[in-house]
N, C-alpha and C. Protein backbone atom coordinates (compact mmCIF):
# COMPACT_ATOMS: atom_id res chain seq x y z
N UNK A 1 -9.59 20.80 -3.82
CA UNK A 1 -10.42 19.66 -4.18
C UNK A 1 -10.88 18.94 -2.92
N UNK A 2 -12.30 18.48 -2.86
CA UNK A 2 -12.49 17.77 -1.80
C UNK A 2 -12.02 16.80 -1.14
N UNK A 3 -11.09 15.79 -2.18
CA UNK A 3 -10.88 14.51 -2.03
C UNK A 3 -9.29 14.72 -1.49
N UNK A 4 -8.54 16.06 -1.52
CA UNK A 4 -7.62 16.59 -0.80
C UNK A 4 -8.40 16.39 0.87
N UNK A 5 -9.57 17.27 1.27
CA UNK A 5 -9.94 17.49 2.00
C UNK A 5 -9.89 16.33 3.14
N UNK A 6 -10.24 15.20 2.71
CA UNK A 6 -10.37 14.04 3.62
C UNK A 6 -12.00 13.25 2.96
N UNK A 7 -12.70 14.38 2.18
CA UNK A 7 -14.24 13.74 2.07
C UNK A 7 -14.22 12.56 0.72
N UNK A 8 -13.54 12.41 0.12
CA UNK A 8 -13.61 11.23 -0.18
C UNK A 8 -12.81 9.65 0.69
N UNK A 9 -14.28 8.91 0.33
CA UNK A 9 -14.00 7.83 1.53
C UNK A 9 -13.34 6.66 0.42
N UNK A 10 -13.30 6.37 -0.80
CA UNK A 10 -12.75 5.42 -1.80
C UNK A 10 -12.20 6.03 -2.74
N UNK A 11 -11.37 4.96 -3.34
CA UNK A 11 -10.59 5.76 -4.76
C UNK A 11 -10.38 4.31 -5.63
N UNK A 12 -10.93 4.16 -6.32
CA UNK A 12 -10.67 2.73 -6.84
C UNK A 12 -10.45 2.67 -8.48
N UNK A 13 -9.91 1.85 -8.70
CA UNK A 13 -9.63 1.78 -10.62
C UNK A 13 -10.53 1.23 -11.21
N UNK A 14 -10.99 2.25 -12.18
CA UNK A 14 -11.52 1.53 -13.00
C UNK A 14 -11.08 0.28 -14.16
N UNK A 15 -12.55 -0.16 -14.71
CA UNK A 15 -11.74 -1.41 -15.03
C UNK A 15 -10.39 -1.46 -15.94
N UNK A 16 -10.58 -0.40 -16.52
CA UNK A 16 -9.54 -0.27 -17.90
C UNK A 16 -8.09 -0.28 -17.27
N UNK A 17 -8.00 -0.59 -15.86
CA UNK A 17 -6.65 -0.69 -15.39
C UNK A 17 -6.20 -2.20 -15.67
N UNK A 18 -6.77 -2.76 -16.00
CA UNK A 18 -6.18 -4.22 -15.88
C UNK A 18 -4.78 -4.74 -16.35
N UNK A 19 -4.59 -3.98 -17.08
CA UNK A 19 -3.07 -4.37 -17.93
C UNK A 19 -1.96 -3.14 -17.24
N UNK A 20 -1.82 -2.54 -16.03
CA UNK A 20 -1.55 -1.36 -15.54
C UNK A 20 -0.05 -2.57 -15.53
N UNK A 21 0.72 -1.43 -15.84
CA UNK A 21 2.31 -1.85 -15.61
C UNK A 21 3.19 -0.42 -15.55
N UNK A 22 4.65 -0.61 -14.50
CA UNK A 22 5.07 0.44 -14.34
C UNK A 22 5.75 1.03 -15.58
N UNK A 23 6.05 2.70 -15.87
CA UNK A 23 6.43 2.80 -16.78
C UNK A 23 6.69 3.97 -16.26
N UNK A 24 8.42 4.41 -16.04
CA UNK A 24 8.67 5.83 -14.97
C UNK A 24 8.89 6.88 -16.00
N UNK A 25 8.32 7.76 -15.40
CA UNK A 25 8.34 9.30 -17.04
C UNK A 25 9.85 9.71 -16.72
N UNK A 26 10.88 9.00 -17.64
CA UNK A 26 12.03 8.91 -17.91
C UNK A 26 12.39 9.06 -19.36
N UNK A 27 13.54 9.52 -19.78
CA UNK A 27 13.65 9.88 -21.44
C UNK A 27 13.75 10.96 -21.83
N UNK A 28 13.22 11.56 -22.50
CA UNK A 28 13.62 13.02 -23.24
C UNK A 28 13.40 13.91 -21.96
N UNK A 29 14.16 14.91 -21.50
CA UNK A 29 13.69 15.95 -20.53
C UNK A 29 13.54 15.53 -19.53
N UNK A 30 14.04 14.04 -19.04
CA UNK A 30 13.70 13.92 -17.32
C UNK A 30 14.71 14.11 -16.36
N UNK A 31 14.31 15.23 -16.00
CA UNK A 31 15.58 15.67 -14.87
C UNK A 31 16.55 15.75 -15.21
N UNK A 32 17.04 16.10 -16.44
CA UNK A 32 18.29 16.54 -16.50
C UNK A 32 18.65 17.59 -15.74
N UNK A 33 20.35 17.90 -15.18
CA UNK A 33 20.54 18.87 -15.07
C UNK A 33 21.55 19.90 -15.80
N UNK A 34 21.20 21.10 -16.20
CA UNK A 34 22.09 21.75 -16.65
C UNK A 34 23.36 22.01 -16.28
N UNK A 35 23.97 22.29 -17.13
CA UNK A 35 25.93 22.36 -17.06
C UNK A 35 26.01 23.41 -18.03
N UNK A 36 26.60 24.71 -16.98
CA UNK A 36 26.97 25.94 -17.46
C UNK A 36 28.79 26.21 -17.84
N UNK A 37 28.95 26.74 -19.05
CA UNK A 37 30.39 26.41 -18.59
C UNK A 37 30.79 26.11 -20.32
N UNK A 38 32.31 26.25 -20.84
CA UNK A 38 32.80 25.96 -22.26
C UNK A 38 32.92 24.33 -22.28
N UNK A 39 32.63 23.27 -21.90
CA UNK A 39 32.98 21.88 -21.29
C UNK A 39 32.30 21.35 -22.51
N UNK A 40 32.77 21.28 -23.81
CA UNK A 40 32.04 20.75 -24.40
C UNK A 40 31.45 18.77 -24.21
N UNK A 41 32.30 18.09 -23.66
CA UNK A 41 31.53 16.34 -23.39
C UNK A 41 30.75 17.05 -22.27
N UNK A 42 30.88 17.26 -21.24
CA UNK A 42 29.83 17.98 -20.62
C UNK A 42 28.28 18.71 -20.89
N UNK A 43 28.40 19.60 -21.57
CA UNK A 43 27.70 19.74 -22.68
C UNK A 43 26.90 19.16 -23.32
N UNK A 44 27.74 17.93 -24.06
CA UNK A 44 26.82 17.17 -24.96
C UNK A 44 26.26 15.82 -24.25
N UNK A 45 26.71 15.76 -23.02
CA UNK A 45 26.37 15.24 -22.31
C UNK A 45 24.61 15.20 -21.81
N UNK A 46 24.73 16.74 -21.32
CA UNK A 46 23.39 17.56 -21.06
C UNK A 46 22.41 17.09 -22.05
N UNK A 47 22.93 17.71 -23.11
CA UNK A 47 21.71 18.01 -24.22
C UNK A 47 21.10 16.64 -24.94
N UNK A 48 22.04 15.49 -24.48
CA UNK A 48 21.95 14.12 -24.74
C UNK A 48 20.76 13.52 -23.80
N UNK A 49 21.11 14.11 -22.23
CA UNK A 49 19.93 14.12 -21.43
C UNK A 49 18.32 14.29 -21.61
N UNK A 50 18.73 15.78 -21.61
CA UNK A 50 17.55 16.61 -21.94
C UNK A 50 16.86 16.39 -23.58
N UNK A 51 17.49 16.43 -24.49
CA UNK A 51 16.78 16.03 -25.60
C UNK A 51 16.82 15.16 -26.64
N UNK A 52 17.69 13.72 -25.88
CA UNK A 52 17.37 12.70 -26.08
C UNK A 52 18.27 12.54 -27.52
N UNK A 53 18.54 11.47 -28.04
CA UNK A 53 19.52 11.16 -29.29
C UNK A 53 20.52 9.48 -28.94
N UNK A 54 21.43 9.31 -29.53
CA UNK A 54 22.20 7.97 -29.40
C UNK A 54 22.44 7.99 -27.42
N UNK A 55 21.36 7.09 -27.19
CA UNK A 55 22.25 6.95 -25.95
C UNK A 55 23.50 6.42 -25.35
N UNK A 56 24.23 5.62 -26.69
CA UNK A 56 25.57 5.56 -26.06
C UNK A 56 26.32 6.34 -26.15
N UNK A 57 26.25 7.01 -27.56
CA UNK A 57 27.15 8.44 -27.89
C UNK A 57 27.05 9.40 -26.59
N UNK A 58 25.69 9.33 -26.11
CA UNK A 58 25.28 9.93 -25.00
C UNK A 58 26.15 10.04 -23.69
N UNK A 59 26.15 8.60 -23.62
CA UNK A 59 26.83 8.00 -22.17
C UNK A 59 28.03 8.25 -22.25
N UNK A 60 28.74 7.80 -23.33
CA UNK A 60 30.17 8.32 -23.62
C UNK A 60 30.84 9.71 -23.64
N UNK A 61 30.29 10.43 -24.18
CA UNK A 61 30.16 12.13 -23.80
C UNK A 61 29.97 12.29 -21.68
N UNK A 62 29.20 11.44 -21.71
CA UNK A 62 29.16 12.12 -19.83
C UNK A 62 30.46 11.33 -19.53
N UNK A 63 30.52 9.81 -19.69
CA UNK A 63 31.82 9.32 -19.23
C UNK A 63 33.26 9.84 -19.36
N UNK A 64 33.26 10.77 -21.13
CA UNK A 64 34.33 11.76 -21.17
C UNK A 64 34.35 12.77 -20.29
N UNK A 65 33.42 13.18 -20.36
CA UNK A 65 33.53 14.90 -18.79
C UNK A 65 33.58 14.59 -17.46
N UNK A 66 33.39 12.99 -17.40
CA UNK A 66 33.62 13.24 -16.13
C UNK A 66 34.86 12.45 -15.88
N UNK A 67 35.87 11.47 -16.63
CA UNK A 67 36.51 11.56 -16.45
C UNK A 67 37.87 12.43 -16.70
N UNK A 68 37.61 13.31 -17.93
CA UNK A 68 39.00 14.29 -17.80
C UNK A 68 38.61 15.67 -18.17
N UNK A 69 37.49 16.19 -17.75
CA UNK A 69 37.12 17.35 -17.71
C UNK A 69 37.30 18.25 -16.22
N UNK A 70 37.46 19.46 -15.81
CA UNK A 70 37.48 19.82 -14.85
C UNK A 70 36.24 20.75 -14.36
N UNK A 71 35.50 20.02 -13.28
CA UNK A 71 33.93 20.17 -13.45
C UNK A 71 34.10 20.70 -11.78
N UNK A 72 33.12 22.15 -11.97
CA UNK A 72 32.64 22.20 -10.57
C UNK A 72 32.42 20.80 -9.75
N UNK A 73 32.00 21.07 -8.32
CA UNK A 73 30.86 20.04 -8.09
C UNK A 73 29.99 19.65 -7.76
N UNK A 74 29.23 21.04 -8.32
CA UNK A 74 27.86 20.75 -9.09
C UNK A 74 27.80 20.52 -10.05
N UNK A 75 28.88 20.97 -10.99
CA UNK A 75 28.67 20.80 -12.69
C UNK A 75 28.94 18.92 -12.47
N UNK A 76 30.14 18.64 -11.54
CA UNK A 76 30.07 17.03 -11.76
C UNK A 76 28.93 16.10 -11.31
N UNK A 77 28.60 16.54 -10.73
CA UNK A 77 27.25 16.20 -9.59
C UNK A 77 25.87 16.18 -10.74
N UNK A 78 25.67 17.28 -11.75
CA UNK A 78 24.94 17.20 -12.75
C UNK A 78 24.93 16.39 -14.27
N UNK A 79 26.94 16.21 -14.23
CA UNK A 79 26.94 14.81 -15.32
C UNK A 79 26.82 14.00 -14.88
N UNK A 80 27.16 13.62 -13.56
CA UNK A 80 26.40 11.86 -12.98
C UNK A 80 24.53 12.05 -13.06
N UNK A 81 24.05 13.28 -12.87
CA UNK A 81 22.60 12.95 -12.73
C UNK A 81 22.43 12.82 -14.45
N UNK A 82 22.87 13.41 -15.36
CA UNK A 82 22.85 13.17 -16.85
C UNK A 82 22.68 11.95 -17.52
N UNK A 83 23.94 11.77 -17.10
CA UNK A 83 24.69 9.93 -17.17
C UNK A 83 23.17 9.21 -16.73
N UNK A 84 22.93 9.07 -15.25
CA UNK A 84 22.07 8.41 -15.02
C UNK A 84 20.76 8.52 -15.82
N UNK A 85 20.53 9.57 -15.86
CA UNK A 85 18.96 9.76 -16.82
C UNK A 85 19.35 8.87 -18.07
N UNK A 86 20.09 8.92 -19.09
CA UNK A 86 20.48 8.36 -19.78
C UNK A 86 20.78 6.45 -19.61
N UNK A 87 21.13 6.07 -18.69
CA UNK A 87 21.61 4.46 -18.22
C UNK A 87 19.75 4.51 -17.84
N UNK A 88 18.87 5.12 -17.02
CA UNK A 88 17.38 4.62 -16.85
C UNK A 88 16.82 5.00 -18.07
N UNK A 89 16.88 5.51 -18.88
CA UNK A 89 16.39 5.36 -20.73
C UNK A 89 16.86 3.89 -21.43
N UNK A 90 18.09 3.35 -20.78
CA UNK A 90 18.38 1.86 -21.42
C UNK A 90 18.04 0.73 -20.29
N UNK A 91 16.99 1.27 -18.73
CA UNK A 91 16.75 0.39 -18.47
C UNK A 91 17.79 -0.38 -17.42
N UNK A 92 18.95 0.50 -17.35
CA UNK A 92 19.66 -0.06 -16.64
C UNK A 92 19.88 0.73 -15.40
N UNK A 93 18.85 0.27 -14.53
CA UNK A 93 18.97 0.82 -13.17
C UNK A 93 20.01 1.10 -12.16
N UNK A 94 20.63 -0.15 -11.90
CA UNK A 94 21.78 -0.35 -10.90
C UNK A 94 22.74 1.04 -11.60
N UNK A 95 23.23 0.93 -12.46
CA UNK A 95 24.08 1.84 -13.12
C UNK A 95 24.02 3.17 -12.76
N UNK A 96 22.47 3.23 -12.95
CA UNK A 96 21.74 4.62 -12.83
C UNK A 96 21.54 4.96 -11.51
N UNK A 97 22.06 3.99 -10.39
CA UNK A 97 21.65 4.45 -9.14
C UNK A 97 22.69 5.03 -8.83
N UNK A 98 23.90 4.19 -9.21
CA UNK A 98 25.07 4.32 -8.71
C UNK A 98 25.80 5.90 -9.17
N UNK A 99 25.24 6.36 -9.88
CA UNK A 99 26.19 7.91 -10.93
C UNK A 99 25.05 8.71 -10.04
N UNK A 100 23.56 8.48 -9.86
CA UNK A 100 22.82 9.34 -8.76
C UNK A 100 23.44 9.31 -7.46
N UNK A 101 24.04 8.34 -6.75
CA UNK A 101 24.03 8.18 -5.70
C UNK A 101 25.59 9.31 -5.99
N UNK A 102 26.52 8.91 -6.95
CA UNK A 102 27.96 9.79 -7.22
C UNK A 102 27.27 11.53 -7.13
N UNK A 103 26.31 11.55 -7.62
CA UNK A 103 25.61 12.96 -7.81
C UNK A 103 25.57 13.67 -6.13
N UNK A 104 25.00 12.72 -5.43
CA UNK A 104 24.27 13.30 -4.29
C UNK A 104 25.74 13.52 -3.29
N UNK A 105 26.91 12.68 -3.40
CA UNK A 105 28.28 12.69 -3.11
C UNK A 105 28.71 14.56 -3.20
N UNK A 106 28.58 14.51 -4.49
CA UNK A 106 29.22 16.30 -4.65
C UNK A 106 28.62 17.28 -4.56
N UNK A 107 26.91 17.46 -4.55
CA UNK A 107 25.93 17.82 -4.33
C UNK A 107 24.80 17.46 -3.68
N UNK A 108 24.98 17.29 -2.30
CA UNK A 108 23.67 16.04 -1.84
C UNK A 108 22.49 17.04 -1.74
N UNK A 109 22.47 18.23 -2.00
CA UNK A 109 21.14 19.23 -1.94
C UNK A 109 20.37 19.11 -3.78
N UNK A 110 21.09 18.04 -4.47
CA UNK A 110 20.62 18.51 -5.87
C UNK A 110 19.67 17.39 -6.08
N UNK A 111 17.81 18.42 -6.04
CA UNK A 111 16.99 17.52 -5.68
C UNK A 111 16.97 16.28 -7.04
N UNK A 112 17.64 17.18 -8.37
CA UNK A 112 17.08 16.14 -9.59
C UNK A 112 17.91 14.84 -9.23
N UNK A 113 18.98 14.49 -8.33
CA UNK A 113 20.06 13.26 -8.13
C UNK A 113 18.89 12.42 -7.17
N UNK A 114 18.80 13.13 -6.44
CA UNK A 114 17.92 12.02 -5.36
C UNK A 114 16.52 11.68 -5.43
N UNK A 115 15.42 12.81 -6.45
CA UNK A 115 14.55 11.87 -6.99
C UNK A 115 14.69 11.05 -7.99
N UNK A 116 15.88 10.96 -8.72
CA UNK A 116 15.75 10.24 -9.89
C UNK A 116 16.12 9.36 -9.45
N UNK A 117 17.24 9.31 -8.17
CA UNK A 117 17.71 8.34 -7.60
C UNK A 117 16.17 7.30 -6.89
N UNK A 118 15.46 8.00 -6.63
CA UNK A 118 13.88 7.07 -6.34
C UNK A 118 13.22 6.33 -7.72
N UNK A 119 13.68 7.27 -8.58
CA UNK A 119 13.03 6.78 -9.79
C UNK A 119 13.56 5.30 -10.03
N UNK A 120 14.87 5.19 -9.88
CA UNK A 120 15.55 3.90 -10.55
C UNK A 120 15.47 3.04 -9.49
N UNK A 121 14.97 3.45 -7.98
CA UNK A 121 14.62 2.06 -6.92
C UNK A 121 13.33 1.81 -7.86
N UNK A 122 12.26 2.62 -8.14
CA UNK A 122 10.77 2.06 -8.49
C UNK A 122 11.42 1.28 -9.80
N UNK A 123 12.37 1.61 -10.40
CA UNK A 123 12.18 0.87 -11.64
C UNK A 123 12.85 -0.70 -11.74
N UNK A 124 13.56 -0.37 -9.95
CA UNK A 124 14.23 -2.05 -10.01
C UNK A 124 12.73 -2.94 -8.51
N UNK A 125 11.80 -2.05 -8.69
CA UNK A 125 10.20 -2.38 -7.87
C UNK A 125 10.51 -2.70 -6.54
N UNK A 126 11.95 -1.38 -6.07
CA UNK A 126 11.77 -1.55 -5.07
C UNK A 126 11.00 -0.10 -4.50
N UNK A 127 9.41 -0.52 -4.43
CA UNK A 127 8.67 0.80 -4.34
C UNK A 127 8.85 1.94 -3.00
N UNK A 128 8.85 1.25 -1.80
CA UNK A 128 8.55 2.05 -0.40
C UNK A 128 9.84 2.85 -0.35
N UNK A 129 11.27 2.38 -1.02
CA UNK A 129 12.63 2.61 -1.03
C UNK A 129 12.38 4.10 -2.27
N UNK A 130 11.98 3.72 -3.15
CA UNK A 130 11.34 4.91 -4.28
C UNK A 130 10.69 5.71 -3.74
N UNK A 131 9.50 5.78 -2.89
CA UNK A 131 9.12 6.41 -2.38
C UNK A 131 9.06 7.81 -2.05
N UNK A 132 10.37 6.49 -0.96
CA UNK A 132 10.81 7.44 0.81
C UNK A 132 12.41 8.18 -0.19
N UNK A 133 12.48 8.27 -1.01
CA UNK A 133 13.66 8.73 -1.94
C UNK A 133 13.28 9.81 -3.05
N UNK A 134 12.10 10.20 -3.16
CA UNK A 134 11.07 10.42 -4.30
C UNK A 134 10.55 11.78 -3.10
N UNK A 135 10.56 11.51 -1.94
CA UNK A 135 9.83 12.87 -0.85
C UNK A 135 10.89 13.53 -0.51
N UNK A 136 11.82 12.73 0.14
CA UNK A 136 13.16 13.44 0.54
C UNK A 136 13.60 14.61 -0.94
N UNK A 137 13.70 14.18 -1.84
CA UNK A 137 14.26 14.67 -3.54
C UNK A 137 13.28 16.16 -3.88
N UNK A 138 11.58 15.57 -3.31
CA UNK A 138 10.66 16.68 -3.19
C UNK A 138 11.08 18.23 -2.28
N UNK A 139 11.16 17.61 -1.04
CA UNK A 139 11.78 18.44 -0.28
C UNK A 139 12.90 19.38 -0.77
N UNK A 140 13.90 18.78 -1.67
CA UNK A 140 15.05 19.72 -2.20
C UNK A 140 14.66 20.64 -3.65
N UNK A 141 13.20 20.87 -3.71
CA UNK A 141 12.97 21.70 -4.73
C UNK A 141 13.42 21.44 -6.31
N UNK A 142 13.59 20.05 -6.81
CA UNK A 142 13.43 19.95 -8.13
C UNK A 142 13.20 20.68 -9.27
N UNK A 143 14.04 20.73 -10.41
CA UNK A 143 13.14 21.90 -11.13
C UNK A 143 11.89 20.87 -11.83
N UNK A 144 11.61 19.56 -11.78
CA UNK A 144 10.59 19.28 -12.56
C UNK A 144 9.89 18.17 -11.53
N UNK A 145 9.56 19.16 -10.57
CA UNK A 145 8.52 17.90 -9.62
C UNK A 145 7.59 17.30 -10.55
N UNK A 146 7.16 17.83 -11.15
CA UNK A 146 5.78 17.16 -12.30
C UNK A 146 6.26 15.18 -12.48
N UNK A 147 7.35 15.37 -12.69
CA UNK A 147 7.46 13.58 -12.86
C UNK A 147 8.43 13.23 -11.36
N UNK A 148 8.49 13.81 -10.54
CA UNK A 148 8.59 13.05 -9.63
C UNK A 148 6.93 12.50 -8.88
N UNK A 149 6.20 13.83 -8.92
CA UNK A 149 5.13 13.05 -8.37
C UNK A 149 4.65 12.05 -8.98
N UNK A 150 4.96 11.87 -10.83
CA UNK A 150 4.19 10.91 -11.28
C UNK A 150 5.24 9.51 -11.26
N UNK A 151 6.33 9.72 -11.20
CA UNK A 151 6.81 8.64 -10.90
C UNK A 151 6.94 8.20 -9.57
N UNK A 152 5.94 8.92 -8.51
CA UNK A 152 6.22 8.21 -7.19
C UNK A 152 4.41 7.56 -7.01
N UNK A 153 3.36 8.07 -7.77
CA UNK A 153 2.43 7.92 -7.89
C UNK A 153 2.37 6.31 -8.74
N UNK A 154 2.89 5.89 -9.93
CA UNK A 154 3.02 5.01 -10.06
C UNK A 154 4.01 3.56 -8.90
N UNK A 155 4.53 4.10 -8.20
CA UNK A 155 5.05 3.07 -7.10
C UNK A 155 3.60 3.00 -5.36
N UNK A 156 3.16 4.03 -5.83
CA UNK A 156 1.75 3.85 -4.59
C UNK A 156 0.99 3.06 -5.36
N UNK A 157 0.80 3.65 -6.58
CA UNK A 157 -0.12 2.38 -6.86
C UNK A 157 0.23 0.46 -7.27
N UNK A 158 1.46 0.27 -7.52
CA UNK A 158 2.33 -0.77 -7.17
C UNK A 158 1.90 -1.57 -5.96
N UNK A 159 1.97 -0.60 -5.20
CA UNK A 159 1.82 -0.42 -3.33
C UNK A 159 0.30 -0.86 -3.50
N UNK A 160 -0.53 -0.76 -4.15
CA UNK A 160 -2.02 -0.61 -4.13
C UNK A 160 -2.76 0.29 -2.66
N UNK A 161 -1.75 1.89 -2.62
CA UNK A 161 -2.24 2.88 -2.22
C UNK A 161 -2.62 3.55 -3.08
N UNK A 162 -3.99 3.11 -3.57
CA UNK A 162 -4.71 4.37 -4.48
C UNK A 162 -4.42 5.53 -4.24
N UNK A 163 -5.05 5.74 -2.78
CA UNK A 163 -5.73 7.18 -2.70
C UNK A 163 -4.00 8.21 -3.06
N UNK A 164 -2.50 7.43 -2.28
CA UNK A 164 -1.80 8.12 -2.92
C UNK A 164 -1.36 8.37 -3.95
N UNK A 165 -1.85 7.06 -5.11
CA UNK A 165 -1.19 7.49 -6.19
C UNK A 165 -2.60 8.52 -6.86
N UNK A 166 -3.58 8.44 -6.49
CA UNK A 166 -4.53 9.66 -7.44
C UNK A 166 -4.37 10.59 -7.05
N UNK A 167 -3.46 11.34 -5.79
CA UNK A 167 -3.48 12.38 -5.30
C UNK A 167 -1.81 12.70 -6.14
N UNK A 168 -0.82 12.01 -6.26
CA UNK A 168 -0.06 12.72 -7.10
C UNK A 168 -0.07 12.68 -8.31
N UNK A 169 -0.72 11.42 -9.18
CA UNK A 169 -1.12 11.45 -10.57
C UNK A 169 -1.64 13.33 -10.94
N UNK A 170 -2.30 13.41 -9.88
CA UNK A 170 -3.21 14.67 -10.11
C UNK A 170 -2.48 16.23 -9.57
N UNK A 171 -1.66 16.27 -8.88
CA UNK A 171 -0.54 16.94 -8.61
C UNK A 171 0.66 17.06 -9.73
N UNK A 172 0.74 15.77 -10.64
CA UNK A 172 1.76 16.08 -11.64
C UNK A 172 0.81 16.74 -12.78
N UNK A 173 -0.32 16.26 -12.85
CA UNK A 173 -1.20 17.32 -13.89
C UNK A 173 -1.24 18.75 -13.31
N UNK A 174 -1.72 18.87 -11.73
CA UNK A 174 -1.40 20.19 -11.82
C UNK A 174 -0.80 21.15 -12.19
N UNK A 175 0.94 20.24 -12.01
CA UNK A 175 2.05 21.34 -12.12
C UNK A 175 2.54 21.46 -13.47
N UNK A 176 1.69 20.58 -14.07
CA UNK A 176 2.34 20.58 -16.03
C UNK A 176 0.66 20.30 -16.38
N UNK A 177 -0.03 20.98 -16.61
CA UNK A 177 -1.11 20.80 -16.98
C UNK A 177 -1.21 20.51 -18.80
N UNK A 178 -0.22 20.79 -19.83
CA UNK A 178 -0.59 20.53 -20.78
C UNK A 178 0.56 18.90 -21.21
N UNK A 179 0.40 18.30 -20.44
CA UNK A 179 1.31 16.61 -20.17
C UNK A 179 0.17 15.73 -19.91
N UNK A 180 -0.21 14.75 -20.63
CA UNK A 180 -1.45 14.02 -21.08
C UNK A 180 -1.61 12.88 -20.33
N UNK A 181 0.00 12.09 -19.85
CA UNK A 181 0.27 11.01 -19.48
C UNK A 181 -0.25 10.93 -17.32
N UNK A 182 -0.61 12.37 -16.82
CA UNK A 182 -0.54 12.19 -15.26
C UNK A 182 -2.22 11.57 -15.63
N UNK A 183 -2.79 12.74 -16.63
CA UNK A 183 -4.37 12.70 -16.87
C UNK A 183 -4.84 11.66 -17.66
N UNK A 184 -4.12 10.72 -18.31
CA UNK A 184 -4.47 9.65 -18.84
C UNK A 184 -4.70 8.45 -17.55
N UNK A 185 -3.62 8.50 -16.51
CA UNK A 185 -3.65 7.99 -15.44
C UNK A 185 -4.84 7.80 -14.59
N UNK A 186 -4.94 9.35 -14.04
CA UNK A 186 -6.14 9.77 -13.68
C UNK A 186 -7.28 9.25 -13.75
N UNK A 187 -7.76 9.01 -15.43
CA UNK A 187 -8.97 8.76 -15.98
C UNK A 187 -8.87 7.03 -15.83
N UNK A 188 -8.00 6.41 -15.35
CA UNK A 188 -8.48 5.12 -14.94
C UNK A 188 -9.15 5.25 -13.41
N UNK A 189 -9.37 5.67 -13.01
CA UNK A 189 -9.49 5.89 -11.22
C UNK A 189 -11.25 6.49 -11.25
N UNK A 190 -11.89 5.49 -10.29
CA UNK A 190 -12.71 6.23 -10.15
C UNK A 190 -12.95 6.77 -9.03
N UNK A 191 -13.75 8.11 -8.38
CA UNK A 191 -13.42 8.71 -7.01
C UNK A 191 -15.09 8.88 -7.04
N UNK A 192 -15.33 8.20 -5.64
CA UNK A 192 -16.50 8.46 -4.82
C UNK A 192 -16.23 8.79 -3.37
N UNK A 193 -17.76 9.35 -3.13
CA UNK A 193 -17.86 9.68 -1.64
C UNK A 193 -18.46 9.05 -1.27
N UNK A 194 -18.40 8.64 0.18
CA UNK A 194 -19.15 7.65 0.83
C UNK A 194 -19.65 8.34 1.88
């Protein structure tokens, strides 16, 4: 695309942005990580993650496996990133930083702990901290960059760095092209050349 290239000279919102508020693609399927293994709170831990249901029943299942289950540590490293996906579905960040930050402890290569761990700085608006936590997380190969870029794209534009947040708005459409929410984004932005 050109506007990769350098040849677009503006990137500006259109008007329909006016009511723009953050909202991190968190909830069903975000970054969970899998847990291989007979561990059933573990387990239901996961699938509590990934496809969403009572989030306290939820939380309680990861809080059981991880306190008297005997978990790799990666498998433990993946119920704190669980746990956390689950505590940023109720909004409760600090919580959620703290079981990411436990994640990156037993696994500090496990990219889903340390972008999500960016996710829950943007969601307590601390953006440049989200960010610079959100690239590092990139770097470790994620299995679902698609919402890291869009949840680091919503903290540029926070930032009121357009041009970065239309360049990953449009990068998370790339990499999940049938996900409505990077391209709904998108279509507030308008891109000229100057």
């Amino acid at each position: 695309m050109a506007w990769e290239e350098g040849l677009i000279a503006s990137i500006r919102l259109a008007a329909t942005a006016l009511g723009f508020s953050v909202v991190l693609a968190i909830g069903q399927g975000q970054a969970a990580e899998t847990i291989l293994g007979g561990s059933t709170a573990a387990g239901d831990c996961y699938k509590a993650a990934r496809f969403g249901g009572t989030l306290s029943a939820g939380i309680d299942r990861c809080t059981l496996a991880i306190q008297t289950e005997w978990l790799s540590d990666h498998d433990l490293a993946g119920t704190y990133v669980n746990r956390g996906v689950l505590y940023m579905s109720m909004a409760a960040y600090q919580l959620a930083q703290h079981d990411f930050e436990q994640a990156m402890k037993f696994d500090p290569k496990m990219g889903e702990a340390v972008v999500n761990h960016g996710g829950a700085l943007i969601g307590e608006k601390k953006y440049a901290d989200g960010i610079a936590e959100i690239t590092r997380g990139l770097a470790l190969n994620p299995e679902e960059p698609e919402k890291a870029y869009f949840n680091r794209a919503l903290a540029y534009e926070s930032l009121d760095d357009l041009k970065s947040a239309f360049y990953d708005y449009s990068k998370a459409a790339e990499l999940k092209p049938n996900w409505a929410e990077p391209r709904d984004e998108m279509a507030r932005f308008t891109v000229s050349q100057h």
